[in-house]
N, C-alpha and C. Protein backbone atom coordinates (compact mmCIF):
# COMPACT_ATOMS: atom_id res chain seq x y z
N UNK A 1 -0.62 -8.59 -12.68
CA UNK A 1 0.25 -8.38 -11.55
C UNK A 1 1.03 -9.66 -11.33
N UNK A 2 2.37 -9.69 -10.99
CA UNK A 2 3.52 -10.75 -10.79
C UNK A 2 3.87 -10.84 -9.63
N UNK A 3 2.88 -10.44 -8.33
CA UNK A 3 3.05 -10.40 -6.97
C UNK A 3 3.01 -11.72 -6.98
N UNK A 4 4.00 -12.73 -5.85
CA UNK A 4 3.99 -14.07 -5.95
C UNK A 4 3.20 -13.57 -4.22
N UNK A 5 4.15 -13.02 -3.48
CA UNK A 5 3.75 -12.85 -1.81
C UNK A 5 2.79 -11.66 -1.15
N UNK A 6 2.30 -11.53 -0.64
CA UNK A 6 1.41 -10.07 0.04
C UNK A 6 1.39 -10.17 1.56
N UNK A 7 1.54 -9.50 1.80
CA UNK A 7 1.84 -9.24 3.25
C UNK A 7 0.26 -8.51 4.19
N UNK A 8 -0.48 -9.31 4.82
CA UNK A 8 -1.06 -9.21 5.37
C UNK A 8 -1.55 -9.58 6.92
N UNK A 9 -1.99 -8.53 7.23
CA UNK A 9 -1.92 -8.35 8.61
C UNK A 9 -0.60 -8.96 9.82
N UNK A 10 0.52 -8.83 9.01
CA UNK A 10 1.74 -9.71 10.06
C UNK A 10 2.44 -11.04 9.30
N UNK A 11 1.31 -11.13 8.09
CA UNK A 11 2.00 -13.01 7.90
C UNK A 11 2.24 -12.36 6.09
N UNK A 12 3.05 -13.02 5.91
CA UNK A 12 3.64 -13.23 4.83
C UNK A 12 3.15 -14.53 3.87
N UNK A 13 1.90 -13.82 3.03
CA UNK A 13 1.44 -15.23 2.12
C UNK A 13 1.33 -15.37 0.71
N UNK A 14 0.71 -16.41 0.54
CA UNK A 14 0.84 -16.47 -1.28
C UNK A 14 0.05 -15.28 -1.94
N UNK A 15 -0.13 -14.72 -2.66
CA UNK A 15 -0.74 -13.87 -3.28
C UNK A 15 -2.10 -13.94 -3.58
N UNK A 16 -2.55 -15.02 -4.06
CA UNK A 16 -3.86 -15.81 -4.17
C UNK A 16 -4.87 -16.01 -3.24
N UNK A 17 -3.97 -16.29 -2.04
CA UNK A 17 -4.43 -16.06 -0.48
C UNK A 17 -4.93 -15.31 -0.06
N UNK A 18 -4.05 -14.07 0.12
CA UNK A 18 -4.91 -12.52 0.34
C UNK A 18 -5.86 -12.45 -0.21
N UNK A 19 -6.86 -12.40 0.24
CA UNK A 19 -8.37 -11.88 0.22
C UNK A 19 -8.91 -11.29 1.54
N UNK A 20 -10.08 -10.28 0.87
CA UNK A 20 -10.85 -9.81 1.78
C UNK A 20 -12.22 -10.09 1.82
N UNK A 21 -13.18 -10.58 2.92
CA UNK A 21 -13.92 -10.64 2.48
C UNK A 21 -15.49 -10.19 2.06
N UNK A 22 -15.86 -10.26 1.13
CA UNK A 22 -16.95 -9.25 0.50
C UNK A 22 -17.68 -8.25 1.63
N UNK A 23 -18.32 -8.65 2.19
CA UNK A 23 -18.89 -7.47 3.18
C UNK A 23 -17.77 -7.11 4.06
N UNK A 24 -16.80 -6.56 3.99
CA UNK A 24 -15.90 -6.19 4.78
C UNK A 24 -16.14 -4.20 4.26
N UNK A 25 -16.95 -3.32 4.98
CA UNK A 25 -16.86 -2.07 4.99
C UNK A 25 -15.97 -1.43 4.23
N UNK A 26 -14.57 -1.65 4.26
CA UNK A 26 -13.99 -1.08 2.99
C UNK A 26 -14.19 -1.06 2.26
N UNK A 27 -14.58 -2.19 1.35
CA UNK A 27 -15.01 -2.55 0.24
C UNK A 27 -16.41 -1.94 -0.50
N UNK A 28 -17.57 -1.72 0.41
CA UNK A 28 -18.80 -1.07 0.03
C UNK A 28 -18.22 0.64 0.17
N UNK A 29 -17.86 0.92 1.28
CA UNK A 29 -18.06 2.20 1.95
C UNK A 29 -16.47 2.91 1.14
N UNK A 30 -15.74 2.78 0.64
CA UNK A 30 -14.11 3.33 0.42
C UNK A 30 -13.50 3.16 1.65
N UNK A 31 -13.68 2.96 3.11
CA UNK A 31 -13.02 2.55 3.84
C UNK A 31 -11.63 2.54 4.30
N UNK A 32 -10.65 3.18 3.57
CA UNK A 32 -9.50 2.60 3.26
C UNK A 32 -8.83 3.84 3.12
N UNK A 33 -6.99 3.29 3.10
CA UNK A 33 -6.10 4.54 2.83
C UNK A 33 -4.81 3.76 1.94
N UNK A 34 -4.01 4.95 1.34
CA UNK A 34 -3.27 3.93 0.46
C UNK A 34 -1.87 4.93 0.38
N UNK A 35 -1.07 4.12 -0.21
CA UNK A 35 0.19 4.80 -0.44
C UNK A 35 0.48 4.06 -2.10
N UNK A 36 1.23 4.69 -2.85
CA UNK A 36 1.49 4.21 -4.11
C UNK A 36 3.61 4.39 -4.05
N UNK A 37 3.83 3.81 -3.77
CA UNK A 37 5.16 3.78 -3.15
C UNK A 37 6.37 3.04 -4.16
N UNK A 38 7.29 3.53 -4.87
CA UNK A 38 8.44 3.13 -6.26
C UNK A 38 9.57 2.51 -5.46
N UNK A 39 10.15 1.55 -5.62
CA UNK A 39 11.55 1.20 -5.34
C UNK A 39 12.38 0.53 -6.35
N UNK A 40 13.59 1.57 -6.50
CA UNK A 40 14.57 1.68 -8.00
C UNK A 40 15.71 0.48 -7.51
N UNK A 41 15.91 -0.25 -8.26
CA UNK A 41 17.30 -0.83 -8.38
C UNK A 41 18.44 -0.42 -7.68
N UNK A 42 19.06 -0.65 -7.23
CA UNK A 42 20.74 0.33 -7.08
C UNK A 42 21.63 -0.93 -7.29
N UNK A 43 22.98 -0.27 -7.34
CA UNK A 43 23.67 -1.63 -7.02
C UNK A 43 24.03 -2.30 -5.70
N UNK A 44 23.29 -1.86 -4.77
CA UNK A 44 23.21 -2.40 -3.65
C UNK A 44 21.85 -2.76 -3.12
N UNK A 45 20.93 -3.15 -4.46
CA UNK A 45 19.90 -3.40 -4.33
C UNK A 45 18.91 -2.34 -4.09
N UNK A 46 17.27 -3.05 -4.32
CA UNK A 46 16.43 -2.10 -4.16
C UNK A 46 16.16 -1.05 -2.85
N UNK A 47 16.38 0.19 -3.86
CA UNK A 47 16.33 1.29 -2.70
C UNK A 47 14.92 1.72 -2.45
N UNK A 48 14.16 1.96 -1.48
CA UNK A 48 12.46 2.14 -1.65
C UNK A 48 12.21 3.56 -1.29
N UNK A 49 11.82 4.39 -2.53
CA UNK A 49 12.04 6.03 -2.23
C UNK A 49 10.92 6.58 -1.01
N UNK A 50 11.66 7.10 -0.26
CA UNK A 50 11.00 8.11 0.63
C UNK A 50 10.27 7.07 1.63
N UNK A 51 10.75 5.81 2.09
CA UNK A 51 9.92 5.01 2.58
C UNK A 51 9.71 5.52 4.27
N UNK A 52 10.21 6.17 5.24
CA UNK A 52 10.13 6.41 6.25
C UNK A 52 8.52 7.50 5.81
N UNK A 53 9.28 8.36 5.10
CA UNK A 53 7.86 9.09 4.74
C UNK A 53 6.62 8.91 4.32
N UNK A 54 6.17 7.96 3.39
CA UNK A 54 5.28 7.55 3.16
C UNK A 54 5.09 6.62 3.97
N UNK A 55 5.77 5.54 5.18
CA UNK A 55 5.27 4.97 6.06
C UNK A 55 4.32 5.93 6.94
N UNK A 56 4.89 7.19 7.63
CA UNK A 56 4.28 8.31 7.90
C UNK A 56 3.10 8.61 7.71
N UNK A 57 2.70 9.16 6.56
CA UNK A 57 1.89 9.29 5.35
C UNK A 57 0.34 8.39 5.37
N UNK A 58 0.77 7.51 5.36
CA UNK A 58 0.04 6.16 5.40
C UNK A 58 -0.88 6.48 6.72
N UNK A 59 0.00 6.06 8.01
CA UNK A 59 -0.36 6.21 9.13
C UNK A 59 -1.21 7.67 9.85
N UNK A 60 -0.60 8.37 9.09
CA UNK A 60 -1.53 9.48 9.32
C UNK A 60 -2.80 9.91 8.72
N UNK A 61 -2.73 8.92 7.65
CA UNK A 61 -4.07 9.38 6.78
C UNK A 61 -5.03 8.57 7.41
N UNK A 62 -4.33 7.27 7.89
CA UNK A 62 -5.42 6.16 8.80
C UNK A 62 -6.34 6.99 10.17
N UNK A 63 -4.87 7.43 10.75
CA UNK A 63 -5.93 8.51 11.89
C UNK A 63 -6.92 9.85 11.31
N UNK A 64 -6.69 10.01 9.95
CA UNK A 64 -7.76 10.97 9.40
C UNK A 64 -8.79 10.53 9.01
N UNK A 65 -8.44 9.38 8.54
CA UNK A 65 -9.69 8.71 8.47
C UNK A 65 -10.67 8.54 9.46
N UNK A 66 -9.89 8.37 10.62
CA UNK A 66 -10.49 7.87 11.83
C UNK A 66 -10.15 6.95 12.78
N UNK A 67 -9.27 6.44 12.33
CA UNK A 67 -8.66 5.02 13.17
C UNK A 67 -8.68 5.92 14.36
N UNK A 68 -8.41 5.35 15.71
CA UNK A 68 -7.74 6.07 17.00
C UNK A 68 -6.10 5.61 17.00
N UNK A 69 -5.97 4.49 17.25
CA UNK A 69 -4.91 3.65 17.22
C UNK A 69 -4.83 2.43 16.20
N UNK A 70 -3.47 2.05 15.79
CA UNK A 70 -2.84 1.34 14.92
C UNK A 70 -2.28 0.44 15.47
N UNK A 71 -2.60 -1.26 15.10
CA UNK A 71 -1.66 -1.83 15.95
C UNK A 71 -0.69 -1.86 15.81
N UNK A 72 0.33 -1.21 14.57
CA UNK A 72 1.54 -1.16 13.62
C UNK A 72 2.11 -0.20 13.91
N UNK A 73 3.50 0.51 14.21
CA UNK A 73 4.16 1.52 14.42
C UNK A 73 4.52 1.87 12.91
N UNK A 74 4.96 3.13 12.61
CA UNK A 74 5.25 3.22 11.52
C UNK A 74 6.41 2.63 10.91
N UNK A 75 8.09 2.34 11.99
CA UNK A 75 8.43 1.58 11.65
C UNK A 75 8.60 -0.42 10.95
N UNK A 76 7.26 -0.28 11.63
CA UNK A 76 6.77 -1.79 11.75
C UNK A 76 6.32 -1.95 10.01
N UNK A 77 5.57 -0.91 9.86
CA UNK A 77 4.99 -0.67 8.45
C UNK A 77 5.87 -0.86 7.30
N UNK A 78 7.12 0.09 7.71
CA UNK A 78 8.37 0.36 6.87
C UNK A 78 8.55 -1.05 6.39
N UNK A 79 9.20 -1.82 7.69
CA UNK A 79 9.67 -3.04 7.52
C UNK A 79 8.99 -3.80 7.12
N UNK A 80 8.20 -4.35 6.86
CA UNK A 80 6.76 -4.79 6.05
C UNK A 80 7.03 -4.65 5.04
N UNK A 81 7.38 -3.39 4.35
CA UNK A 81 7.15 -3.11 3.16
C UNK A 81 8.48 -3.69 2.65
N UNK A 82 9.84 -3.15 3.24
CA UNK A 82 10.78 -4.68 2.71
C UNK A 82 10.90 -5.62 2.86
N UNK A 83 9.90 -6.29 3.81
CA UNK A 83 9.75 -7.92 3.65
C UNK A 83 9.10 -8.01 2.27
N UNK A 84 8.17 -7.44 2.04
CA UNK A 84 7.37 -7.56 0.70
C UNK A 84 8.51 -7.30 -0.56
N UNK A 85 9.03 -6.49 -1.06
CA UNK A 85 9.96 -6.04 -1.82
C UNK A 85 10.92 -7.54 -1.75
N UNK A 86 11.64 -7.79 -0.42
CA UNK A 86 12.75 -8.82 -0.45
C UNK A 86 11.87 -10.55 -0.92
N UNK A 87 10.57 -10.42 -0.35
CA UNK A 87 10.14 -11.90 -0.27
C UNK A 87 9.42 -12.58 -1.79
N UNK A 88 9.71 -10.96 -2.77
CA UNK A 88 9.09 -10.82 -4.39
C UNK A 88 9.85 -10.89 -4.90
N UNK A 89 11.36 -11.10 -4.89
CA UNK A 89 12.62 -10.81 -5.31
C UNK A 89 12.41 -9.79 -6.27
N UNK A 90 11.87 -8.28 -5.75
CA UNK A 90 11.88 -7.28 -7.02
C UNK A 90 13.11 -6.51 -6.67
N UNK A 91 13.65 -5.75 -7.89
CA UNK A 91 14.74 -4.77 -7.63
C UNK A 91 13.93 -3.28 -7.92
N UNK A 92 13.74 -3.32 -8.60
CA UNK A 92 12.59 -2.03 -9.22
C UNK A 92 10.52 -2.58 -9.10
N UNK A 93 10.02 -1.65 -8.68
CA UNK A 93 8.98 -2.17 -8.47
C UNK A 93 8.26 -1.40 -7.77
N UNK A 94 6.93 -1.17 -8.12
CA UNK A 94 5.18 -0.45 -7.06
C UNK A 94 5.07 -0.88 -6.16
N UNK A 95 4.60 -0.33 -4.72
CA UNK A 95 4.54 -1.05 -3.84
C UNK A 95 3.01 0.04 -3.41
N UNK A 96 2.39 -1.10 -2.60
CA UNK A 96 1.13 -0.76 -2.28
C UNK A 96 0.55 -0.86 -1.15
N UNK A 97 1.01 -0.26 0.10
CA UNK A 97 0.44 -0.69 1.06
C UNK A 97 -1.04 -0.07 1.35
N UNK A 98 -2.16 -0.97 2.07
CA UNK A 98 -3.45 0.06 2.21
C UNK A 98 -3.62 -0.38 3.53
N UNK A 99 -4.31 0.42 4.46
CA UNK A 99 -4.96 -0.29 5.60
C UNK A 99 -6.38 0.40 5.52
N UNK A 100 -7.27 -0.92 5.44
CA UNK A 100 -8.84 -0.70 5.42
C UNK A 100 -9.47 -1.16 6.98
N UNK A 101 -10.70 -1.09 6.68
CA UNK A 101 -11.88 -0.96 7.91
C UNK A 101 -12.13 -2.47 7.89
N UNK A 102 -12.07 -3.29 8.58
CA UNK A 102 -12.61 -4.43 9.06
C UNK A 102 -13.44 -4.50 10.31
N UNK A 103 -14.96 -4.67 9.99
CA UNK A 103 -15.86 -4.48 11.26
C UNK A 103 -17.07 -5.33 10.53
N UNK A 104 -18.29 -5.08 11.02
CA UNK A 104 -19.53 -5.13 11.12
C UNK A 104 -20.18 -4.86 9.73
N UNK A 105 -20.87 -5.42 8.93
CA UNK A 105 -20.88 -5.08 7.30
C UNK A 105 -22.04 -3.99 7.53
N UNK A 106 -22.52 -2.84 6.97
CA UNK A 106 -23.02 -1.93 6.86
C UNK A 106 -22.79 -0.74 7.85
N UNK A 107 -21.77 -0.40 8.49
CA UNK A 107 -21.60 0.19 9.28
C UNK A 107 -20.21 0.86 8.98
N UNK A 108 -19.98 2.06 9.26
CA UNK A 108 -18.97 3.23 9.11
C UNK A 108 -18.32 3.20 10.06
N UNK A 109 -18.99 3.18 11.29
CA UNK A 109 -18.57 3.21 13.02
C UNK A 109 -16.85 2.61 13.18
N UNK A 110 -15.69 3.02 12.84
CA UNK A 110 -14.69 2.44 13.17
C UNK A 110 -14.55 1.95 14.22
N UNK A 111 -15.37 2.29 15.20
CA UNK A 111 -15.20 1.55 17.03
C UNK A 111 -15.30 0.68 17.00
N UNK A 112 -16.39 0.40 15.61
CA UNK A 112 -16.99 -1.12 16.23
C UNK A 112 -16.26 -2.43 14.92
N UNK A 113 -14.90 -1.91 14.80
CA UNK A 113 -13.97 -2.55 13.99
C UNK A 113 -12.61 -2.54 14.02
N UNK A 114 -11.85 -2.96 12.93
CA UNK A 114 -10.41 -2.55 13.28
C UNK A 114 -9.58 -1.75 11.83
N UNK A 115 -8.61 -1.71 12.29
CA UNK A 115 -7.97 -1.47 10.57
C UNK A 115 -6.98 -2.99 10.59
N UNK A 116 -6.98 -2.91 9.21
CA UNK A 116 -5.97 -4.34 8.81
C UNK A 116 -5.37 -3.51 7.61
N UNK A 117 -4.10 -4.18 7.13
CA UNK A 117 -2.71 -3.76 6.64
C UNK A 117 -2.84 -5.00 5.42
N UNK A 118 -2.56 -4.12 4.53
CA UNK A 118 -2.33 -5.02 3.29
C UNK A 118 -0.80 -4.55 2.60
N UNK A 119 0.14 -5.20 1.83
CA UNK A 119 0.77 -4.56 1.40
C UNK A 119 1.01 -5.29 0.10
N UNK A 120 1.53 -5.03 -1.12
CA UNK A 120 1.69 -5.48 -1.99
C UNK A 120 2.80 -5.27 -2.69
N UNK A 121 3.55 -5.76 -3.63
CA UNK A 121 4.30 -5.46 -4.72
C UNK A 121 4.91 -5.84 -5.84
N UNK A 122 5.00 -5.33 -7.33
CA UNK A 122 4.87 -6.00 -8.35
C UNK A 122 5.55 -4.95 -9.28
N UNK A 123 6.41 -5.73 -10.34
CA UNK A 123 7.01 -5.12 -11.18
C UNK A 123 6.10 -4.14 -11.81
N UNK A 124 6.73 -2.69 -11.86
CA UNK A 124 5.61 -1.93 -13.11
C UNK A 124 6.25 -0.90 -13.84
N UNK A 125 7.21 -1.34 -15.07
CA UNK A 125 8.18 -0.11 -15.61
C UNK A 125 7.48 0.33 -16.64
N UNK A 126 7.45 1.52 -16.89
CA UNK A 126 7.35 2.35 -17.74
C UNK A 126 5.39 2.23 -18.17
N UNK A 127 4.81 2.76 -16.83
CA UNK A 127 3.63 3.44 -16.90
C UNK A 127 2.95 3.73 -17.40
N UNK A 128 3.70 5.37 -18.31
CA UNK A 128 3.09 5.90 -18.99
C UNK A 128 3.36 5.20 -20.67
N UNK A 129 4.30 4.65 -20.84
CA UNK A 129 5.28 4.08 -21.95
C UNK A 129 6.05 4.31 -22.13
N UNK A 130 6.95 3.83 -23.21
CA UNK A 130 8.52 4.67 -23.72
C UNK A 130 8.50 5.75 -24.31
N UNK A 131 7.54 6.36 -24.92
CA UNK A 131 7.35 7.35 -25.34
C UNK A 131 7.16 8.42 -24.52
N UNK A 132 6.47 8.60 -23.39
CA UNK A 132 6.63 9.30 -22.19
C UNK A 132 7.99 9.53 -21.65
N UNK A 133 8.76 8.19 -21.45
CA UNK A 133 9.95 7.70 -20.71
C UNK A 133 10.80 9.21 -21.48
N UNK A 134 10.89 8.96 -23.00
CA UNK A 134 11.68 9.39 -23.81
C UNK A 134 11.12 11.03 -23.64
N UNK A 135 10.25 11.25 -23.94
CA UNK A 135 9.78 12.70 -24.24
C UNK A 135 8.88 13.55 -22.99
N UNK A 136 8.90 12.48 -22.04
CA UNK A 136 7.99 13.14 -21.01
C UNK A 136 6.83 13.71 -21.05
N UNK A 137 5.67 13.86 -20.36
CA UNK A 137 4.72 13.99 -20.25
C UNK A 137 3.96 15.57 -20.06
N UNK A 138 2.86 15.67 -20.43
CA UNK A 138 2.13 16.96 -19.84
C UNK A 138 1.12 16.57 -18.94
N UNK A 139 1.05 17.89 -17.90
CA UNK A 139 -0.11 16.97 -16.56
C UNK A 139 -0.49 18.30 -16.57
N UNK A 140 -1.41 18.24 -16.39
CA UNK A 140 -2.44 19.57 -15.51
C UNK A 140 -2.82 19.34 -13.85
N UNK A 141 -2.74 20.06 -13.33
CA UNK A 141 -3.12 20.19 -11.69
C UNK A 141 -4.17 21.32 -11.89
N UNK A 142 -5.08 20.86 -10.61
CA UNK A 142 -6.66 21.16 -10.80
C UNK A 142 -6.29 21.69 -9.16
N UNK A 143 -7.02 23.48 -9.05
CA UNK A 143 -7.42 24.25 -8.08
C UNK A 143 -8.75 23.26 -7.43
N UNK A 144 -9.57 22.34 -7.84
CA UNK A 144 -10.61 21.88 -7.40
C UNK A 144 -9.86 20.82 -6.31
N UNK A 145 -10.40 20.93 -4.86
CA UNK A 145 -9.79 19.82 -3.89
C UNK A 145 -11.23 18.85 -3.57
């Protein structure tokens, strides 16, 4: 990964920096929610697809999880996510925001914790490869939820 900056909880830091630490409930328990989020080049710079929506997305999966409240609006999130994009100088690029469980180490209880906001982003072209790129792929989707 070529993330130089990550955006956590509000501050904008070195990449190396961001850490969480080990007994932090997310980490044992899955804790956590995520978005896997693309932003393409244009010539007016990077455009970040569907970002109001997957800010959305994000935020709502946090209250399914369980959160009650967020200290982040979803716009707040949005913008986050192009500080991250602008502060990486990417034009094309993955973006990753998660917000996990920070509380009490062995414990599920979201009351007795908070959520924290991670966001990330880093060049990642061609996934599957050029050979995909070129000929495209086969996927199966599974009736099993």
């Amino acid at each position: 990964m070529d993330a130089k900056y990550i955006w956590m909880d509000g501050e904008m830091m070195d990449a190396e920096k961001a850490v969480v630490p080990f007994l932090t409930p997310a980490l044992h328990y899955g804790a956590a929610v995520f978005e896997g989020i693309r932003a393409y080049g244009t010539e007016k710079g990077p455009a970040v697809f569907r970002l109001k929506e997957h800010a959305e997305r994000l935020a709502d999966s946090a209250r399914v999880l369980g959160f009650r409240e967020l200290p982040w609006t979803e716009e707040q999130i949005a913008g986050a996510i192009k500080e991250v994009v602008r502060a990486n100088r990417l034009e094309s690029c993955y973006i990753r925001p998660l917000i996990y469980f920070v509380g009490t180490p062995g414990t599920l209880n979201l009351d007795a914790g908070r959520p924290a906001l991670g966001i990330a982003a880093w060049e990642w072209n061609n996934y599957l490869g050029e050979e995909a790129l070129a000929k495209g792929i086969r996927a199966n989707v599974s009736s099993f939820t």
